[in-house]
PDB file of N, CA and C in Angstrom:
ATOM      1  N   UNK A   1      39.774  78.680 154.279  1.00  0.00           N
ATOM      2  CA  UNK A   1      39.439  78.770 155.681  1.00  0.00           C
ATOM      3  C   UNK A   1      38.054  78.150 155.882  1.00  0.00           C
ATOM      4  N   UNK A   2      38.051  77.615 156.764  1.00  0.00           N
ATOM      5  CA  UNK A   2      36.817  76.875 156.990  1.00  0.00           C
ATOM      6  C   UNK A   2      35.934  77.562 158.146  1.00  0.00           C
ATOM      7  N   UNK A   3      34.310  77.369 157.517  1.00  0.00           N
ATOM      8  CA  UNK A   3      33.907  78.366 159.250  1.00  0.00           C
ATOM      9  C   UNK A   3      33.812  77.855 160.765  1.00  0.00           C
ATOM     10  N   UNK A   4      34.400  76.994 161.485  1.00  0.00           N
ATOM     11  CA  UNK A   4      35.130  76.545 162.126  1.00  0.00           C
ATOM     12  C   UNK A   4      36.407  77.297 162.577  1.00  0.00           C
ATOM     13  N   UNK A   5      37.560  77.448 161.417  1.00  0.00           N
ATOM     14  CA  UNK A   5      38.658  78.172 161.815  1.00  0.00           C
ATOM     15  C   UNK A   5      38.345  79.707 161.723  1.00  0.00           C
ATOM     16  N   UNK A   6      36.955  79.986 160.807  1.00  0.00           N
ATOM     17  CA  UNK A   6      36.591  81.447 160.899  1.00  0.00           C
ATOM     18  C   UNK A   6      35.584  82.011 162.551  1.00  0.00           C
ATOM     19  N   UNK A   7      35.320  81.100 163.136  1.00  0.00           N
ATOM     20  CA  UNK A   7      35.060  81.660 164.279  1.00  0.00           C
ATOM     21  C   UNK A   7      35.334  81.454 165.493  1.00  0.00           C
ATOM     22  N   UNK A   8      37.135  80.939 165.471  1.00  0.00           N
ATOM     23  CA  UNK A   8      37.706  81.332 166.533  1.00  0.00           C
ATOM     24  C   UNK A   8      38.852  82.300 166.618  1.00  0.00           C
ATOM     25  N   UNK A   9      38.821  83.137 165.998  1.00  0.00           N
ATOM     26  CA  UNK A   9      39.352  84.605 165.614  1.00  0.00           C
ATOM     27  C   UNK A   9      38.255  85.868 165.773  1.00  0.00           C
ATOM     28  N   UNK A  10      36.970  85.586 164.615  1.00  0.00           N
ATOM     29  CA  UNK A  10      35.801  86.555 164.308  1.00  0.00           C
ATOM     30  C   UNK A  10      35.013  86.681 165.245  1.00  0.00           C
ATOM     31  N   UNK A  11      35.118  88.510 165.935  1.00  0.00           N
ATOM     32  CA  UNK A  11      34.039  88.715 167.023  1.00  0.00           C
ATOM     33  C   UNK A  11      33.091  89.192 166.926  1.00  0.00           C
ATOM     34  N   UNK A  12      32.115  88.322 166.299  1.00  0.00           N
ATOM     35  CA  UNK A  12      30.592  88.406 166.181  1.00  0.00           C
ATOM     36  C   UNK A  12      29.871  89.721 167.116  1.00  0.00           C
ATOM     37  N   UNK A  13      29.492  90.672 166.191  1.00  0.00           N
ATOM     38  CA  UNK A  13      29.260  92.054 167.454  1.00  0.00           C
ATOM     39  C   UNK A  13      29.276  92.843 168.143  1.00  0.00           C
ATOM     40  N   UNK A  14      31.466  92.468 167.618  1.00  0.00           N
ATOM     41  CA  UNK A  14      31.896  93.292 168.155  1.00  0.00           C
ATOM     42  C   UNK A  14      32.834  94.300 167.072  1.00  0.00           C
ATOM     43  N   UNK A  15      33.762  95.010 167.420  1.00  0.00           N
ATOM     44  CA  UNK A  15      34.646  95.765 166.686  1.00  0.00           C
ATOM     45  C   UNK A  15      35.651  94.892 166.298  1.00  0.00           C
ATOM     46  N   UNK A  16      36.132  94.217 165.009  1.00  0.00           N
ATOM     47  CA  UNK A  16      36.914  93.436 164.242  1.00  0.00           C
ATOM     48  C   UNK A  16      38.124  94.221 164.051  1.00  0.00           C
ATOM     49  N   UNK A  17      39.503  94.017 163.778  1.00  0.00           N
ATOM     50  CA  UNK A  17      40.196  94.966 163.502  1.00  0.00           C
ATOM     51  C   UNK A  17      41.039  94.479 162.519  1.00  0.00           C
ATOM     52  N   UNK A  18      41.394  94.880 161.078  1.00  0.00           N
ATOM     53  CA  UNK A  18      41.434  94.688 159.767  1.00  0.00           C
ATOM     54  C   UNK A  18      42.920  95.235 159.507  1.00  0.00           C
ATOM     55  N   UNK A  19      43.688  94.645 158.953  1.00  0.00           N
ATOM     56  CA  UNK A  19      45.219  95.923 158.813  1.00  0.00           C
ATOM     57  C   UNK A  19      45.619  95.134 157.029  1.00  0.00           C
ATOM     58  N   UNK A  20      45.913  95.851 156.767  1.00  0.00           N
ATOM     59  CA  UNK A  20      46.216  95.667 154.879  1.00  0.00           C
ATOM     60  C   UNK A  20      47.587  96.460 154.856  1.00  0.00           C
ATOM     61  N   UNK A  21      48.390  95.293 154.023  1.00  0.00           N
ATOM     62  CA  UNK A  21      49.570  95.858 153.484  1.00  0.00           C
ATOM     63  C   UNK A  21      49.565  95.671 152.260  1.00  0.00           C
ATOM     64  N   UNK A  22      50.149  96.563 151.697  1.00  0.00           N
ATOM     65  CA  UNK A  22      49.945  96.635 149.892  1.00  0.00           C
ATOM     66  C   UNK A  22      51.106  97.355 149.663  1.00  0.00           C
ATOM     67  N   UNK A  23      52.319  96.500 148.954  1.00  0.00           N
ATOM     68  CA  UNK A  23      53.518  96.602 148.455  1.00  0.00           C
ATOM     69  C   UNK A  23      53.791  96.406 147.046  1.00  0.00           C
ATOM     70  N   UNK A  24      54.823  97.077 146.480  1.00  0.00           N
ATOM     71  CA  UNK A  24      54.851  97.125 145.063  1.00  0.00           C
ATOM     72  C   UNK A  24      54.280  98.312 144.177  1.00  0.00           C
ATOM     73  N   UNK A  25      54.158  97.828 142.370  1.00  0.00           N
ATOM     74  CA  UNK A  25      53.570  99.513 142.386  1.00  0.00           C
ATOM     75  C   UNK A  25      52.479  98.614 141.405  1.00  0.00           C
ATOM     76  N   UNK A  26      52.588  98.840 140.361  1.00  0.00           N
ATOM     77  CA  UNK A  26      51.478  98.304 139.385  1.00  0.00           C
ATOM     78  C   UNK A  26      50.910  96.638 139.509  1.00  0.00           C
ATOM     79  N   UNK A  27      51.929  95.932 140.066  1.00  0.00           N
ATOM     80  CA  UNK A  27      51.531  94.508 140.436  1.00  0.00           C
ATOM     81  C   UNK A  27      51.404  94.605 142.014  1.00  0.00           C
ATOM     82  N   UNK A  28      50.827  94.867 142.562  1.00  0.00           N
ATOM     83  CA  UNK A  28      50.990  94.791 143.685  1.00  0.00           C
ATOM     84  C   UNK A  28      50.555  93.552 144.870  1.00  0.00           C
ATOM     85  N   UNK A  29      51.811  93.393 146.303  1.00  0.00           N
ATOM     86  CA  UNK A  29      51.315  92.381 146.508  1.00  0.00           C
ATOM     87  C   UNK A  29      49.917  93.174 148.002  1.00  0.00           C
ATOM     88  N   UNK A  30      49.413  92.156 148.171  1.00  0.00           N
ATOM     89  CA  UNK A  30      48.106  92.341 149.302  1.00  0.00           C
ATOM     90  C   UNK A  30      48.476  91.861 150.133  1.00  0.00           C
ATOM     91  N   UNK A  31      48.687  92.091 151.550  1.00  0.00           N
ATOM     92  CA  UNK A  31      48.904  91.079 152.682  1.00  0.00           C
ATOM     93  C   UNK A  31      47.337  91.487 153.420  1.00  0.00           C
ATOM     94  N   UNK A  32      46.551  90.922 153.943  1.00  0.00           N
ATOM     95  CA  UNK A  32      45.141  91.125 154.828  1.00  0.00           C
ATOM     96  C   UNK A  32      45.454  90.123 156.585  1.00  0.00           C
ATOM     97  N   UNK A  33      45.325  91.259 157.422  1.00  0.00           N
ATOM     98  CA  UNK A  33      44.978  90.062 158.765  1.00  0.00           C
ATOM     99  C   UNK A  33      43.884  90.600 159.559  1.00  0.00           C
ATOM    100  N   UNK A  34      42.983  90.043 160.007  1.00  0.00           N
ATOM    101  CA  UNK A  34      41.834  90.137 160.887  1.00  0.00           C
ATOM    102  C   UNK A  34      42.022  89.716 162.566  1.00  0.00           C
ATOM    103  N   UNK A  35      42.121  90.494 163.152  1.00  0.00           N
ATOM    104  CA  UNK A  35      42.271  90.423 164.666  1.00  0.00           C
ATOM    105  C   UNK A  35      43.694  89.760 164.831  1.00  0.00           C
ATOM    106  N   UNK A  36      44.524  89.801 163.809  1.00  0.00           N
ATOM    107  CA  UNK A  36      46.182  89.427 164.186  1.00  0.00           C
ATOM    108  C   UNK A  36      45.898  88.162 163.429  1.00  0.00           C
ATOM    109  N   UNK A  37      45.198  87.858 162.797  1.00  0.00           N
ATOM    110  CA  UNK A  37      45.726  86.063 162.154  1.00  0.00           C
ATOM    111  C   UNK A  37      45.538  86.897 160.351  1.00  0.00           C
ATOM    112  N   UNK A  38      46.428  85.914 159.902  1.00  0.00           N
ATOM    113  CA  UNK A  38      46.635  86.628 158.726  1.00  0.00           C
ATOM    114  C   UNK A  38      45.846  85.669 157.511  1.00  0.00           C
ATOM    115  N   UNK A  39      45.289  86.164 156.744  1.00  0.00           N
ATOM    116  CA  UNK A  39      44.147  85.180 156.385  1.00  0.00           C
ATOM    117  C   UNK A  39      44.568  85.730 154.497  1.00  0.00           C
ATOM    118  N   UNK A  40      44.812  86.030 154.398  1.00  0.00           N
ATOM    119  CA  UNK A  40      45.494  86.314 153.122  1.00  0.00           C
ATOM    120  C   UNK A  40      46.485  86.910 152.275  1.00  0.00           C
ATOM    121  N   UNK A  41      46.984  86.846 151.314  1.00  0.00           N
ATOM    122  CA  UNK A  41      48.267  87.174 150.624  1.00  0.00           C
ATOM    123  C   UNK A  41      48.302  87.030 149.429  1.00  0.00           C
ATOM    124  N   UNK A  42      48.697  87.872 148.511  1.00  0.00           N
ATOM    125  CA  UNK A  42      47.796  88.245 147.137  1.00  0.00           C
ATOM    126  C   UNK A  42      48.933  89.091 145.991  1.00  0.00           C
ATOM    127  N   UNK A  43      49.395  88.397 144.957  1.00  0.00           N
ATOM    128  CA  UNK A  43      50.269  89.438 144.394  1.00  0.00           C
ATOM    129  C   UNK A  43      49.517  89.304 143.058  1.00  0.00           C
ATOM    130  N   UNK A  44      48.957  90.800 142.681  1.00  0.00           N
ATOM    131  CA  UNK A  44      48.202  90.654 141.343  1.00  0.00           C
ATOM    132  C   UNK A  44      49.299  90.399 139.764  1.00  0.00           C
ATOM    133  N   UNK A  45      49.096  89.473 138.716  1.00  0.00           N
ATOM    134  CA  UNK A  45      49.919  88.792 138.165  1.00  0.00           C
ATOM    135  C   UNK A  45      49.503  90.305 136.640  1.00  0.00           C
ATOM    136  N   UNK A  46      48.332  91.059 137.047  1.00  0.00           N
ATOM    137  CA  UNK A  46      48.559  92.079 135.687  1.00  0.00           C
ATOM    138  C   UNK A  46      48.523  93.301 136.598  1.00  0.00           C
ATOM    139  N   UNK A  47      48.868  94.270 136.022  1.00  0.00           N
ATOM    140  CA  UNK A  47      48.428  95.919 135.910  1.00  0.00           C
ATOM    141  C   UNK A  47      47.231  96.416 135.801  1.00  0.00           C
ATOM    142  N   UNK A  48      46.538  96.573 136.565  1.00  0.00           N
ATOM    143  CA  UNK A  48      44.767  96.732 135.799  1.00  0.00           C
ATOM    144  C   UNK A  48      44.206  97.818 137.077  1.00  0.00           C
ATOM    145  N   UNK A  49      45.398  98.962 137.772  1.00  0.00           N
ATOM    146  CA  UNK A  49      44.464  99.514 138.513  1.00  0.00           C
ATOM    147  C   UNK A  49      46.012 100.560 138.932  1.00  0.00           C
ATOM    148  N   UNK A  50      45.445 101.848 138.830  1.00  0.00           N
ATOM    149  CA  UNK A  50      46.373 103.047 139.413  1.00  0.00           C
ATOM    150  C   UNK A  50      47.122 102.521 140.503  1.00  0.00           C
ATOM    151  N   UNK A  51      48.370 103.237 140.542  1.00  0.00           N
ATOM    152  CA  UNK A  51      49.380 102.999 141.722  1.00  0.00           C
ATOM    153  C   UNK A  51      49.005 104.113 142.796  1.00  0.00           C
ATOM    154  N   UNK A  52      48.273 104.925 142.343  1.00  0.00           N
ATOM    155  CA  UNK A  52      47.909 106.024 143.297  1.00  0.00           C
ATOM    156  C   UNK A  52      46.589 106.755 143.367  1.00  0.00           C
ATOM    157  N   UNK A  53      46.139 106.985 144.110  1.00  0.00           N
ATOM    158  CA  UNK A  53      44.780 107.428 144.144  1.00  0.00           C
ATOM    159  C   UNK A  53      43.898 107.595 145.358  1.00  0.00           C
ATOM    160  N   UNK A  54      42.522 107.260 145.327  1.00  0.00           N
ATOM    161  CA  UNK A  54      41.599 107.144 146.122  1.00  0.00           C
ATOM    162  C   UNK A  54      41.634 105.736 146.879  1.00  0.00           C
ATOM    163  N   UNK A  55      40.943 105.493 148.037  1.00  0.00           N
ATOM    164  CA  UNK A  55      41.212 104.571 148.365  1.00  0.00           C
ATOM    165  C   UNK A  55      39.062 103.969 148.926  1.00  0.00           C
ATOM    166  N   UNK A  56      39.093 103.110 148.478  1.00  0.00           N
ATOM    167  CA  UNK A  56      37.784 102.457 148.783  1.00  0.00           C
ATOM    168  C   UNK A  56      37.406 101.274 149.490  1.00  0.00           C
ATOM    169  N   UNK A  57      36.511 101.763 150.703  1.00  0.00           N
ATOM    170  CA  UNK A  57      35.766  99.964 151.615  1.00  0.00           C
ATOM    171  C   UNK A  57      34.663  99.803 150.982  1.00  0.00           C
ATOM    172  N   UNK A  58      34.718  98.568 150.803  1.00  0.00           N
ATOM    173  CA  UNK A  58      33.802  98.020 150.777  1.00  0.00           C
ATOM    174  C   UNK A  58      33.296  96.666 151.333  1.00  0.00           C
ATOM    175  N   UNK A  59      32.543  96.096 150.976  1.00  0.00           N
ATOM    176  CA  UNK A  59      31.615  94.317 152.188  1.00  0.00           C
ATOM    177  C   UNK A  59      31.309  93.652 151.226  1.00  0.00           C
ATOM    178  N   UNK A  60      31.890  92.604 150.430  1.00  0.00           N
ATOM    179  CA  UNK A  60      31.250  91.762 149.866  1.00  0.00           C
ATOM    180  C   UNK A  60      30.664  90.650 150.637  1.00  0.00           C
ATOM    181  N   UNK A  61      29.876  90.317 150.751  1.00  0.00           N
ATOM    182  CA  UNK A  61      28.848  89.037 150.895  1.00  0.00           C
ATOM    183  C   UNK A  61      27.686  88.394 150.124  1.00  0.00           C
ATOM    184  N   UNK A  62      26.993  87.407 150.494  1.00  0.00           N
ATOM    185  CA  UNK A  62      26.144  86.958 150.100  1.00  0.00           C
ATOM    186  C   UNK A  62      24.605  86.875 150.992  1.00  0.00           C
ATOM    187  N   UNK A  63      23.518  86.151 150.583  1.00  0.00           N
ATOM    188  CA  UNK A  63      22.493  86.380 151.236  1.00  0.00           C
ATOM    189  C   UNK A  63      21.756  88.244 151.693  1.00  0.00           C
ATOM    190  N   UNK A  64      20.636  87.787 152.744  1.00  0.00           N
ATOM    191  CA  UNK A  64      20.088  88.893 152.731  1.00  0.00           C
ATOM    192  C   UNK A  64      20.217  90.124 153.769  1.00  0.00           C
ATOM    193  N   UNK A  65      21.279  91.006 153.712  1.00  0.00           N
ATOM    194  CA  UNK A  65      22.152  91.979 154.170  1.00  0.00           C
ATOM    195  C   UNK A  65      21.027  93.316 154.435  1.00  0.00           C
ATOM    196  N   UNK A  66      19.892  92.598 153.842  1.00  0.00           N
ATOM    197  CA  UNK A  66      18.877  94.356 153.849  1.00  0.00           C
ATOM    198  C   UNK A  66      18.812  94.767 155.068  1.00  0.00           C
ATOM    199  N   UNK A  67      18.982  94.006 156.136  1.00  0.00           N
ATOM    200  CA  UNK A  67      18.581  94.129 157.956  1.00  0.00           C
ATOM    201  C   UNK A  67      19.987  94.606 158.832  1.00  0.00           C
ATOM    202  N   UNK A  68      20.908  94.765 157.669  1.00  0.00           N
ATOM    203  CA  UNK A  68      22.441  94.594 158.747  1.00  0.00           C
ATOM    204  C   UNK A  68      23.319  95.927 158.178  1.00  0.00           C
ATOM    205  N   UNK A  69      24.370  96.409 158.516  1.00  0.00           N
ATOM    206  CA  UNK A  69      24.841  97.408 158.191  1.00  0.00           C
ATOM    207  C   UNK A  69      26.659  97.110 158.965  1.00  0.00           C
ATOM    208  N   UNK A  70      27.132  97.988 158.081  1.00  0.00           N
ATOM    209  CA  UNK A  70      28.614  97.812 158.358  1.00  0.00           C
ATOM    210  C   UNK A  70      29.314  99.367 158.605  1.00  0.00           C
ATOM    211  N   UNK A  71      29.975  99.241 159.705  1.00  0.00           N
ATOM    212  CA  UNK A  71      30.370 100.688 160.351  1.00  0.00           C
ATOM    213  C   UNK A  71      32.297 100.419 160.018  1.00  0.00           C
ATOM    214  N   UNK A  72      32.865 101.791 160.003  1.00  0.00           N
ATOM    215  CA  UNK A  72      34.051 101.510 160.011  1.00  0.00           C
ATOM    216  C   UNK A  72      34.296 102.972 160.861  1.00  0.00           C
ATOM    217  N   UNK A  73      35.773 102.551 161.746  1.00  0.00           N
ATOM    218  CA  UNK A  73      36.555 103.502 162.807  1.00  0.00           C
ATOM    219  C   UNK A  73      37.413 103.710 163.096  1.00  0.00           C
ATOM    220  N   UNK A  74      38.185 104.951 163.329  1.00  0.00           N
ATOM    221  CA  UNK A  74      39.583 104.667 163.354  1.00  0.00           C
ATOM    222  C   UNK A  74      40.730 104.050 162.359  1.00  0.00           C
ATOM    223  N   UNK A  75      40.580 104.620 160.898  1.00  0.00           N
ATOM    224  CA  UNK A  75      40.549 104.187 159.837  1.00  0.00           C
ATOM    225  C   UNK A  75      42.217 104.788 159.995  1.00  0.00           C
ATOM    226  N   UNK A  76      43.179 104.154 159.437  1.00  0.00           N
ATOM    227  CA  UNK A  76      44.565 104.733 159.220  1.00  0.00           C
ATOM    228  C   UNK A  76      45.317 104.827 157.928  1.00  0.00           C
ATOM    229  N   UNK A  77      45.934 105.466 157.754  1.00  0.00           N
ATOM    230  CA  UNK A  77      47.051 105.103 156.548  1.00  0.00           C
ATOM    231  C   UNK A  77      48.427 105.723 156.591  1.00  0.00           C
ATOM    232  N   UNK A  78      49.110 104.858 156.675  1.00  0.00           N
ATOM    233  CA  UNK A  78      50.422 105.600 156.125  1.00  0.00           C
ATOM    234  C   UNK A  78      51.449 104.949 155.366  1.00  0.00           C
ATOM    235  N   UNK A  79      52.642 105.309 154.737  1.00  0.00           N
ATOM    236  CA  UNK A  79      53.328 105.102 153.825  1.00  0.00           C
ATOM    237  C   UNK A  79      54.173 104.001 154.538  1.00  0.00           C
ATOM    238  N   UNK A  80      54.671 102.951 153.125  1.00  0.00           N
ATOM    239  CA  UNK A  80      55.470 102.220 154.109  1.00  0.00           C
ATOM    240  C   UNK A  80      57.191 102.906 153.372  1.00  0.00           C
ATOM    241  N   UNK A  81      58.054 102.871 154.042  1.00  0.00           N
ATOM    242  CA  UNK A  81      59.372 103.402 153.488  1.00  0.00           C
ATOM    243  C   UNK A  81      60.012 102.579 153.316  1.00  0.00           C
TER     244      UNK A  81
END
């Protein structure tokens, strides 16, 4: 994705809205979309992480983040059948 195609989707300032599907059990695949465009898809090729458990956010980036902070809301989960 280029940042061009990343900022006519991404609302700078505002509330972003994130939805993750994660299918399968030990390989699992990842689907990720950000404000409805789907920006990734991911099937891990080993086993290297529980099928069940805790679940963790986190922000990877780069540069200097000491001034900025990341909020999350309205957080959901449920099973897919």
């Amino acid at each position: 994705m280029t940042p061009e195609q990343w900022k006519t989707f991404w609302k700078a300032g505002q509330w972003n809205e994130f939805k993750m599907r994660i299918t399968g059990g030990d390989k699992p695949t990842i689907t990720t979309w950000i404000n409805g465009m789907k920006i990734m898809e991911w099937t891990e090729t080993e086993a290297r992480l529980p099928v069940a458990g805790n679940i963790g956010l986190q922000v990877h980036g780069g540069g200097d983040f000491t001034k900025q902070f990341v909020r999350y809301r309205n957080i959901r989960v449920k099973p897919i059948k």
